[in-house]
N, C-alpha and C. Protein backbone atom coordinates (compact mmCIF):
# COMPACT_ATOMS: atom_id res chain seq x y z
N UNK A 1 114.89 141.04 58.09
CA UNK A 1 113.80 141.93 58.46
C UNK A 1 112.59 141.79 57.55
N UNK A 2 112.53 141.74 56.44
CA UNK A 2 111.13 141.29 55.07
C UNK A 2 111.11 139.89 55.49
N UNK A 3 111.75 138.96 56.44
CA UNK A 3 110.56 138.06 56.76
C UNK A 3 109.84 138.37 58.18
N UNK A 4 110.39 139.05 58.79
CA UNK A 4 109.15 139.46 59.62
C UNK A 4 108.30 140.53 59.48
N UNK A 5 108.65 141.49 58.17
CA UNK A 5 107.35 142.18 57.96
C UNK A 5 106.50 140.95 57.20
N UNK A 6 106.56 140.06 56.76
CA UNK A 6 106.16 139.20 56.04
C UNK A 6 105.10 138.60 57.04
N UNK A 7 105.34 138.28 58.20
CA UNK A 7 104.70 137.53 58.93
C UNK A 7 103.36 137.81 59.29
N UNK A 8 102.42 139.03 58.77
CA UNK A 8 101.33 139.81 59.12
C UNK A 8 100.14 138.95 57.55
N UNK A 9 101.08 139.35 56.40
CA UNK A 9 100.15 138.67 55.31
C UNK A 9 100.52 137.49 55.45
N UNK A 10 101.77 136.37 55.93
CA UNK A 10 101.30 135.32 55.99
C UNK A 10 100.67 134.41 56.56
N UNK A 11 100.60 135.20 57.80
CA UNK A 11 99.28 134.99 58.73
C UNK A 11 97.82 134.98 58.30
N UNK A 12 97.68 135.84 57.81
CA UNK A 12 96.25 136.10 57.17
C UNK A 12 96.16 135.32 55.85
N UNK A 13 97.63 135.13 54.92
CA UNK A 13 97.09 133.35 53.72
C UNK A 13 96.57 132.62 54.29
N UNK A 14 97.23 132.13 55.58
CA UNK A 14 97.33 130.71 56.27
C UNK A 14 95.95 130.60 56.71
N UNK A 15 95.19 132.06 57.33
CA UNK A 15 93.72 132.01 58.27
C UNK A 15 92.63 131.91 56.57
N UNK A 16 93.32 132.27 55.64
CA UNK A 16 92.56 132.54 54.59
C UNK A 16 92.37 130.77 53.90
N UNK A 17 93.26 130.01 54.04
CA UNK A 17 93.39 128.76 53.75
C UNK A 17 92.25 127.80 54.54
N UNK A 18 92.50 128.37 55.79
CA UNK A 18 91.45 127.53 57.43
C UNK A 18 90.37 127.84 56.52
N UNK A 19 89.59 129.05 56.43
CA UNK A 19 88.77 129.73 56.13
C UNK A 19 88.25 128.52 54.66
N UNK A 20 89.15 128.52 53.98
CA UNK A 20 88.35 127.86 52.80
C UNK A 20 88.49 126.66 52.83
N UNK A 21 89.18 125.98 53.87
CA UNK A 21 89.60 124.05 54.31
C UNK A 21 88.14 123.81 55.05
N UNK A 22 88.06 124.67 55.83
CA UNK A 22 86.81 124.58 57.04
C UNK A 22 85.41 124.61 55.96
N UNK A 23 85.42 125.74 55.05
CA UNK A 23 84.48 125.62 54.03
C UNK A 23 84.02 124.67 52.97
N UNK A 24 84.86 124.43 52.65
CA UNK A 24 84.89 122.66 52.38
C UNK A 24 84.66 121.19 52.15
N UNK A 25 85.05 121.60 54.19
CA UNK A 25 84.47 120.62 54.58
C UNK A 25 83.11 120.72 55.23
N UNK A 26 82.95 121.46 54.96
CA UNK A 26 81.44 121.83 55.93
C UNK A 26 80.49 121.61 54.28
N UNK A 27 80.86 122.13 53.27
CA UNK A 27 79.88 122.18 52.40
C UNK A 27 80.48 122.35 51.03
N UNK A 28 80.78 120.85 50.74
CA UNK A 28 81.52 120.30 49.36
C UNK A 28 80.82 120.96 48.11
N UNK A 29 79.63 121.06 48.28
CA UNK A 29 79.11 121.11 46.94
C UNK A 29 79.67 122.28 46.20
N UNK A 30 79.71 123.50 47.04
CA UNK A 30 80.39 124.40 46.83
C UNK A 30 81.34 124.85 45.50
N UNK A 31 82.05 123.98 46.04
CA UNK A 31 83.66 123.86 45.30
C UNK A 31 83.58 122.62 43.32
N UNK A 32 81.76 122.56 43.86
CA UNK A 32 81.96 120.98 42.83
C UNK A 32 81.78 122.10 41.36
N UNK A 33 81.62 123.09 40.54
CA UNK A 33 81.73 123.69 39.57
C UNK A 33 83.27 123.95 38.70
N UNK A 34 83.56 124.68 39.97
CA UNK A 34 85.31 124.68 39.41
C UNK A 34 86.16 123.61 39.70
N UNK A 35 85.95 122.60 40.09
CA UNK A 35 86.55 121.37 40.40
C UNK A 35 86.10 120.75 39.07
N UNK A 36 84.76 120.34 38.42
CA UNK A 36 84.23 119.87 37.12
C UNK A 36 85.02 120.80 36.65
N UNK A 37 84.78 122.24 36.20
CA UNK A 37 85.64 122.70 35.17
C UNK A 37 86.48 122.29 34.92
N UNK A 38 87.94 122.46 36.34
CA UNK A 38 89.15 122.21 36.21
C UNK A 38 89.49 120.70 35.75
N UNK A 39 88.69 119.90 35.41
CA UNK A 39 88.76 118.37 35.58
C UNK A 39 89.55 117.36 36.42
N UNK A 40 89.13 118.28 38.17
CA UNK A 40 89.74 117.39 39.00
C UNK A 40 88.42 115.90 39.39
N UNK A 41 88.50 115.90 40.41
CA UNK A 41 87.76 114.90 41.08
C UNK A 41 86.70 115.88 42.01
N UNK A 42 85.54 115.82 41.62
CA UNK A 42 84.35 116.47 42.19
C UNK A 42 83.57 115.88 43.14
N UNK A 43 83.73 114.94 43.76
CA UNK A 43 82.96 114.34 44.55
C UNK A 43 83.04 114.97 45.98
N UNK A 44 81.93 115.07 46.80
CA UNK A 44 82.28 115.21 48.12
C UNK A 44 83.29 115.03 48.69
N UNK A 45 83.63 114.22 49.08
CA UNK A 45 84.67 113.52 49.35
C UNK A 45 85.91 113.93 48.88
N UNK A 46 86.35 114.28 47.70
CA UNK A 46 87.18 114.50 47.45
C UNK A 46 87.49 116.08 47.39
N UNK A 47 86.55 116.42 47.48
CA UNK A 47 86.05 118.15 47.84
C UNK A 47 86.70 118.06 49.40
N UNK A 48 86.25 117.82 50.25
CA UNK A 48 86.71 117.54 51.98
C UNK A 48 87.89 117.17 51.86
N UNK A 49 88.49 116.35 51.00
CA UNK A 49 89.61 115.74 51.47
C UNK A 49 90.94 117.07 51.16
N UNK A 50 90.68 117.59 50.19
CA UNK A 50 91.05 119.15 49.65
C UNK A 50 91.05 119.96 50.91
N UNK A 51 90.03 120.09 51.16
CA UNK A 51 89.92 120.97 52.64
C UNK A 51 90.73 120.60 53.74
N UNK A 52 90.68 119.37 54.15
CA UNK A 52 91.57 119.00 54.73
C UNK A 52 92.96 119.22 55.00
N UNK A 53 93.36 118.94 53.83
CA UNK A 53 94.53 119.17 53.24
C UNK A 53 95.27 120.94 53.54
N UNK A 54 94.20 120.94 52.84
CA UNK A 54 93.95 123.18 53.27
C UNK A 54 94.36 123.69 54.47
N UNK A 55 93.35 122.92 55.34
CA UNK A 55 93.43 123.21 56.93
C UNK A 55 94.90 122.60 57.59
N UNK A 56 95.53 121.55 57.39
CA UNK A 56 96.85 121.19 57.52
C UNK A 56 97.89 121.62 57.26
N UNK A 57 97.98 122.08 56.04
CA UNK A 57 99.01 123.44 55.64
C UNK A 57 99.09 124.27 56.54
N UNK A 58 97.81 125.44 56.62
CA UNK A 58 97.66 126.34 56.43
C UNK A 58 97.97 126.15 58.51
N UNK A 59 97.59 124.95 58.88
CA UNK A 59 97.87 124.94 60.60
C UNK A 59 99.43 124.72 60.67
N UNK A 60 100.03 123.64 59.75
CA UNK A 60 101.80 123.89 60.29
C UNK A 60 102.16 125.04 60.07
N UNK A 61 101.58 125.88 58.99
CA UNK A 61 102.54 126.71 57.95
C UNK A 61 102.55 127.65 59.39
N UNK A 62 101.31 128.24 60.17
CA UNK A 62 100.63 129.27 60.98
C UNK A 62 101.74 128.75 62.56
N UNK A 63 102.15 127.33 62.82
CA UNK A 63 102.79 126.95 64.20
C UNK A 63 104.36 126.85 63.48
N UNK A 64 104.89 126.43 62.85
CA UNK A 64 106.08 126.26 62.05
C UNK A 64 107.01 127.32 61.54
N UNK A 65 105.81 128.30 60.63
CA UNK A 65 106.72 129.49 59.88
C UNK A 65 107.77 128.57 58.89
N UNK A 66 108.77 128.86 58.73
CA UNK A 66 109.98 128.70 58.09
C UNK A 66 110.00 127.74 56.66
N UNK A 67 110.44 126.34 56.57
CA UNK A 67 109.90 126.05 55.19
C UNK A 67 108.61 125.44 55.29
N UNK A 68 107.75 125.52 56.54
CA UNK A 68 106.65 124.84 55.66
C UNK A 68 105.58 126.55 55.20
N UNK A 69 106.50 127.10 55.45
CA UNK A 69 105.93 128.83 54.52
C UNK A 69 106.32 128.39 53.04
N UNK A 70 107.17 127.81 52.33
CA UNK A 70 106.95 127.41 51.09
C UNK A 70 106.12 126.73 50.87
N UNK A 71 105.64 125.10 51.62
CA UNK A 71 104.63 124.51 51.17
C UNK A 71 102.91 125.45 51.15
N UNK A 72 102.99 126.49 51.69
CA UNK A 72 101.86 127.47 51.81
C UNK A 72 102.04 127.99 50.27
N UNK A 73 103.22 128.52 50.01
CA UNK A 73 103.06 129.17 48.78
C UNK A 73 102.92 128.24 47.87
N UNK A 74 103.52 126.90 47.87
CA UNK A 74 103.07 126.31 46.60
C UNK A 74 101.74 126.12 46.49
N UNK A 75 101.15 125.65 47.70
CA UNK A 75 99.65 125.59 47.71
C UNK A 75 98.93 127.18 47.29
N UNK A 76 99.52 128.12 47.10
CA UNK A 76 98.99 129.72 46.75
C UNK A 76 99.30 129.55 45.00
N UNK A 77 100.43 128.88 44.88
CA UNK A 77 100.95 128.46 43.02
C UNK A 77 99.96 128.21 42.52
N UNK A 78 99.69 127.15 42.99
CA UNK A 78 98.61 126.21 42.36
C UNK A 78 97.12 126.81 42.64
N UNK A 79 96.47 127.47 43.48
CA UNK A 79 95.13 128.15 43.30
C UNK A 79 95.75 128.89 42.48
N UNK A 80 96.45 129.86 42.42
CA UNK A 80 96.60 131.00 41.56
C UNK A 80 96.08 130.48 40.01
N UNK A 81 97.00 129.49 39.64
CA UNK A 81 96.89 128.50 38.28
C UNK A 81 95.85 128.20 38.11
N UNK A 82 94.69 127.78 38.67
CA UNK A 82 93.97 127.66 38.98
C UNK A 82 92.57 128.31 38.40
N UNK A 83 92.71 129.67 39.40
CA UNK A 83 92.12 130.70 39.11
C UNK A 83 92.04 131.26 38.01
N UNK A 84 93.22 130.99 37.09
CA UNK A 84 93.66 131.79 36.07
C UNK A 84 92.75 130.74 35.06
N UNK A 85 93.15 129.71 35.36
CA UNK A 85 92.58 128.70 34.43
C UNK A 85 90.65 129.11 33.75
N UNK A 86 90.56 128.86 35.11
CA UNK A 86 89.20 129.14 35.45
C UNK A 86 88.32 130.24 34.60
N UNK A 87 89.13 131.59 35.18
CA UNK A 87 89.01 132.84 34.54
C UNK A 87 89.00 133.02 33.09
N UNK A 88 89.98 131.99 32.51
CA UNK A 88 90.68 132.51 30.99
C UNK A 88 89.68 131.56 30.21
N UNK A 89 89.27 130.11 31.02
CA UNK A 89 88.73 129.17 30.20
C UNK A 89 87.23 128.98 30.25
N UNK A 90 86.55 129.37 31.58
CA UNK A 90 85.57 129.15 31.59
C UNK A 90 85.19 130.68 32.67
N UNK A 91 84.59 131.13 31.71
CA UNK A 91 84.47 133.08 32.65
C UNK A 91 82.98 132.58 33.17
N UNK A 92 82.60 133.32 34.51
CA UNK A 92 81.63 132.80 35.17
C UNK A 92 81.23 131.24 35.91
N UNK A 93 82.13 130.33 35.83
CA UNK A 93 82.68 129.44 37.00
C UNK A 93 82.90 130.20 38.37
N UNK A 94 81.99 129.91 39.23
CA UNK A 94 81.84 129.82 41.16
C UNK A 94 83.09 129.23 40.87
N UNK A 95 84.08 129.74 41.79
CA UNK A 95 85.02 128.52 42.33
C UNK A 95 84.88 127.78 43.89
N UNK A 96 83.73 128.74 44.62
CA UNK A 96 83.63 128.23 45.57
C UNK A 96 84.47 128.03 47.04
N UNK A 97 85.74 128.48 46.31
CA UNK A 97 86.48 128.73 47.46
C UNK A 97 86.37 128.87 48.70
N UNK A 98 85.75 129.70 49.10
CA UNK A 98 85.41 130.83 50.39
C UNK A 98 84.31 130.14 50.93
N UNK A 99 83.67 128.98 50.34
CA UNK A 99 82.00 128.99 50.72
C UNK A 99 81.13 128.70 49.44
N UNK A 100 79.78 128.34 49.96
CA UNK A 100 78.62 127.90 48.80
C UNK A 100 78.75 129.38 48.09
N UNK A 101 79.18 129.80 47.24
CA UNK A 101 78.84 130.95 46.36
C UNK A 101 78.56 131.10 44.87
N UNK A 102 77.75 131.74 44.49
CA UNK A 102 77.98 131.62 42.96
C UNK A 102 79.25 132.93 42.29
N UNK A 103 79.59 133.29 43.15
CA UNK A 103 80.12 134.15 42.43
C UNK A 103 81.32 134.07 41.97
N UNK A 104 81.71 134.75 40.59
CA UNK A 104 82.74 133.97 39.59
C UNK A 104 84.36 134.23 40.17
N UNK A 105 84.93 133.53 39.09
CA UNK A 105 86.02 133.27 39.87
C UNK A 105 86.76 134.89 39.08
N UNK A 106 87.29 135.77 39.43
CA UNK A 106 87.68 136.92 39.21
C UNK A 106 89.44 137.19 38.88
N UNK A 107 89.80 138.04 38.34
CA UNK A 107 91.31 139.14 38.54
C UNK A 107 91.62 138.75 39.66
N UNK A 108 90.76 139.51 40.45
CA UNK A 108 90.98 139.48 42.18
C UNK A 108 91.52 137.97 42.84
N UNK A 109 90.88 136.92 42.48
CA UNK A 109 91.54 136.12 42.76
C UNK A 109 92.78 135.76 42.82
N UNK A 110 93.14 136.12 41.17
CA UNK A 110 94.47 135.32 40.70
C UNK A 110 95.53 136.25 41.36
N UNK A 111 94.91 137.96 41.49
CA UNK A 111 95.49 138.60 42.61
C UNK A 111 96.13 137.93 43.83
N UNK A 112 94.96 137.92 44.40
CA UNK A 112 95.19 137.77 46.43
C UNK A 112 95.62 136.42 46.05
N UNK A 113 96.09 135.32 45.12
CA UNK A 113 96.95 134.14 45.28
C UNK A 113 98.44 134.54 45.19
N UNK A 114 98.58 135.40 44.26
CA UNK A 114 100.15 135.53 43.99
C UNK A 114 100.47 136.37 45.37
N UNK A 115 99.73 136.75 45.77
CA UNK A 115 100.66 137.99 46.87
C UNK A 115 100.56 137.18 47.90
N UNK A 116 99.74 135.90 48.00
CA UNK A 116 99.53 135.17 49.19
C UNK A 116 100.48 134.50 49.07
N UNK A 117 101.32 133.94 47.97
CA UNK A 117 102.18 132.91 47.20
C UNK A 117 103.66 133.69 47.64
N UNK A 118 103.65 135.08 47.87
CA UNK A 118 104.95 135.74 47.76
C UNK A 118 104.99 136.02 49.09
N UNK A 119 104.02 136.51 49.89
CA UNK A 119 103.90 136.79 51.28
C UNK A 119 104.66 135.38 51.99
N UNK A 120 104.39 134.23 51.72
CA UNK A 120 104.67 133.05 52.12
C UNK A 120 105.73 132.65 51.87
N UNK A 121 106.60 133.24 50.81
CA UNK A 121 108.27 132.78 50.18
C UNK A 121 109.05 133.73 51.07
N UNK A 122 108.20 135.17 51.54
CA UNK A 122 109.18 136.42 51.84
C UNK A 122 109.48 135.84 53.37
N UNK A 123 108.50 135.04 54.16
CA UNK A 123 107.94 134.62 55.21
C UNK A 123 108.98 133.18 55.64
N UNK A 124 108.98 132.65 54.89
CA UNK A 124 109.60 131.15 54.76
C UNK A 124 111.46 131.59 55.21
N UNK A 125 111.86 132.68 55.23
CA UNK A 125 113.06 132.95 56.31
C UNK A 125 113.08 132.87 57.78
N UNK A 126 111.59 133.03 58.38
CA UNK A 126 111.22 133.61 59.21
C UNK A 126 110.97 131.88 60.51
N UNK A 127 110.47 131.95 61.33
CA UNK A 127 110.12 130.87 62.09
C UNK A 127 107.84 131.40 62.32
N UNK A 128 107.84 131.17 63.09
CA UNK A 128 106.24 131.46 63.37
C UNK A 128 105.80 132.86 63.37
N UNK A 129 105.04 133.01 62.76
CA UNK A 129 104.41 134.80 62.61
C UNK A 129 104.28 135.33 63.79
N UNK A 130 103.93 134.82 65.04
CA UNK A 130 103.98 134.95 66.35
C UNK A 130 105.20 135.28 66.79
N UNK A 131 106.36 134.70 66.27
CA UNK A 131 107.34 135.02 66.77
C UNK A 131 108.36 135.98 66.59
N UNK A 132 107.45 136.81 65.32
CA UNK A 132 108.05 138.09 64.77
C UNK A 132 107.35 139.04 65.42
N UNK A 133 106.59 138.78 66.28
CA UNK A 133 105.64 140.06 66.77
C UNK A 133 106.84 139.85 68.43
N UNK A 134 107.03 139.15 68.48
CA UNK A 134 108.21 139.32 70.23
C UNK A 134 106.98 138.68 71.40
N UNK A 135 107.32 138.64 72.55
CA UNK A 135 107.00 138.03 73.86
C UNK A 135 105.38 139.00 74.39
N UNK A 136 105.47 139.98 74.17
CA UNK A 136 104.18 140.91 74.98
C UNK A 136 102.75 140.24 74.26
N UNK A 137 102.10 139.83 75.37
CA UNK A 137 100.64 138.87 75.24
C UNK A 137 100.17 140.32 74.33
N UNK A 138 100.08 141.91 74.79
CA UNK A 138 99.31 142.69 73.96
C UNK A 138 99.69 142.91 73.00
N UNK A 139 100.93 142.54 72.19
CA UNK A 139 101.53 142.65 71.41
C UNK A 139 100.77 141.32 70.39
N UNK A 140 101.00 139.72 70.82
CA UNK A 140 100.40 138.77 70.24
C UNK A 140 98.78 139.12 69.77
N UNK A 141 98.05 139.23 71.39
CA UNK A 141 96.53 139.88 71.09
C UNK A 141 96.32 140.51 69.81
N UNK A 142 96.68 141.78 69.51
CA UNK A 142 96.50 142.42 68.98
C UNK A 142 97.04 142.19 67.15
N UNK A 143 98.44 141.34 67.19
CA UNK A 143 98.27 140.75 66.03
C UNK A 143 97.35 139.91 65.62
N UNK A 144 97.10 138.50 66.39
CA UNK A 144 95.87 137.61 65.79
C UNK A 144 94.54 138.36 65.46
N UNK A 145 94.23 139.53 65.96
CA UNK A 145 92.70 140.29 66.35
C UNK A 145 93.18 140.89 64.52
N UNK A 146 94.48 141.62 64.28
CA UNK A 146 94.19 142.59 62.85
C UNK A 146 94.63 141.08 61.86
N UNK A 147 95.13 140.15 61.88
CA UNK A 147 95.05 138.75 61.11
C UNK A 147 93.81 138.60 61.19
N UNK A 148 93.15 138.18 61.63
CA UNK A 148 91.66 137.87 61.95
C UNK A 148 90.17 138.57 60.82
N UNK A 149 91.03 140.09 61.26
CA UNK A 149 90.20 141.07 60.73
C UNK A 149 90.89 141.48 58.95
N UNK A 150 92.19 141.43 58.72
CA UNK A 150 92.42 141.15 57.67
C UNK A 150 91.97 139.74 56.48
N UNK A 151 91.99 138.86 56.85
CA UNK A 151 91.58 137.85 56.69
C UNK A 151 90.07 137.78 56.22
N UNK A 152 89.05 138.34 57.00
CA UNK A 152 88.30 138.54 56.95
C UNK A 152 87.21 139.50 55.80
N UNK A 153 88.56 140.41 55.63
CA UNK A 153 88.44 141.23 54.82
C UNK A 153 88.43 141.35 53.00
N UNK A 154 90.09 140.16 53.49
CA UNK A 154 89.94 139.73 51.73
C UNK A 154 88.73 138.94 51.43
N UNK A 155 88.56 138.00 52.39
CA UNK A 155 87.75 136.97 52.09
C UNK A 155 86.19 137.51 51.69
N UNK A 156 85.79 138.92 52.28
CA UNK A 156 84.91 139.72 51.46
C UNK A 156 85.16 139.96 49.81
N UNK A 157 86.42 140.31 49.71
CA UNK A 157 86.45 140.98 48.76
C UNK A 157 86.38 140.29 47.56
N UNK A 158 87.09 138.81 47.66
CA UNK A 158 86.74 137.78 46.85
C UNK A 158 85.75 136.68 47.01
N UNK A 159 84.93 137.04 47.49
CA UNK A 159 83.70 136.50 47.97
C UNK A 159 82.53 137.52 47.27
N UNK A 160 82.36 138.70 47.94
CA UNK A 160 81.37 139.97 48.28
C UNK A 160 81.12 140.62 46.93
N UNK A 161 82.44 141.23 46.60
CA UNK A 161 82.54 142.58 46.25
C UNK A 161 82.09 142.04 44.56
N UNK A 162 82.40 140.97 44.13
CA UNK A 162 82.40 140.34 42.75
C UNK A 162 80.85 140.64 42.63
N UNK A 163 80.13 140.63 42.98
CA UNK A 163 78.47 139.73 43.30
C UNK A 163 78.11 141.98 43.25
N UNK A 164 78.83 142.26 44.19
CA UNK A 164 78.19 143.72 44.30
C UNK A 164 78.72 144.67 43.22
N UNK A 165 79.60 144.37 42.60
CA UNK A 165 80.20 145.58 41.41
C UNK A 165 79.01 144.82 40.38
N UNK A 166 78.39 143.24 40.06
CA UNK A 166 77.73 143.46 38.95
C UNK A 166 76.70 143.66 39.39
N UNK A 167 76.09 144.08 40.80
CA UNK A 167 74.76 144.97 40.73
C UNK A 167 75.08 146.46 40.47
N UNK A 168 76.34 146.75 41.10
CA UNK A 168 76.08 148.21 40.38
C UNK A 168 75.97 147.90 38.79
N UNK A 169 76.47 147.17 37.87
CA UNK A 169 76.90 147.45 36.73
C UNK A 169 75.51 147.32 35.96
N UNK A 170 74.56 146.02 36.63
CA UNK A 170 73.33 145.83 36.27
C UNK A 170 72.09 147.19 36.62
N UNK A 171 71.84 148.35 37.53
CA UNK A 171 71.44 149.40 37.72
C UNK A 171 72.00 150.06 36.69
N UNK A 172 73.56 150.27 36.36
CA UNK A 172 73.78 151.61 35.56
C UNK A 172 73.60 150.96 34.08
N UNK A 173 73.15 149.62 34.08
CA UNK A 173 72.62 149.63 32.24
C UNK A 173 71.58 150.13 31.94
N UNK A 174 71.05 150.62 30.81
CA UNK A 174 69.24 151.08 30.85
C UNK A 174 68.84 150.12 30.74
């Protein structure tokens, strides 16, 4: 039964993965700060090919369920590590994740990786997230629509909300 409550957040890692594979590849440069930090390979190209990669997971993990829900979480391991890296070693590194952003790589991050990382292990019992919701089309509908909108949501929050807590913080200094 906890892998099919599972199947709601690991739906929304997997759309959260598309989300930053698709980003990516649409616009490498993005990602090229915390990629230099981390001392991977920063090139376009190798920025896309990441994305790629992203979007492939994150599409078996979403039609598959079962173990390729671990290869989701290891791919959640490793941003998490990542993030942390980022955070601990170089504070104010864009990671870019989500999109062209400057905004730094946060808590929040290393957050929404581990729970994305555990959502995906609790999940990896399970077969397709679809297939924990049962046969009724309004039943499916209505899951992809709150995935969609969840998804959507983190991806504010580690995107958005970083950028808007230091304008409040910048107003309440004198």
């Amino acid at each position: 039964m906890i892998a099919h409550a599972a199947a709601g957040p690991f739906a929304v890692a997997c759309l959260l993965l598309v989300f930053a594979g698709a980003s990516k590849i649409r616009r490498p440069t993005g990602t090229r700060p915390a990629a230099t930090a981390l001392g991977l390979p920063d090139s376009p190209g190798a920025v896309r090919t990441l994305g790629i990669v992203e979007l492939g997971i994150a599409a078996i993990g979403l039609a598959l369920g079962g173990i390729a829900a671990v290869t989701v979480a290891i791919v959640y391991l490793a941003l998490a590590i990542a993030a942390w890296r980022l955070h601990v070693r170089s504070p104010g590194t864009a990671c870019g994740c989500l999109g062209v952003s400057d905004t730094p790589v946060t808590a929040t991050h290393i957050v929404v990786n581990f729970a994305a990382m555990i959502a995906a292990l609790l999940a990896a019992a399970a077969g397709p997230p679809l297939a924990a919701v049962g046969t009724s089309v309004l039943a499916r509908v209505s899951f992809i629509v709150l995935v969609g909108c969840c998804a959507s949501l983190v991806a504010m929050v580690l995107d958005t909300l970083p950028a808007l807590n230091a304008r409040i913080h910048e107003s309440d200094s004198p």
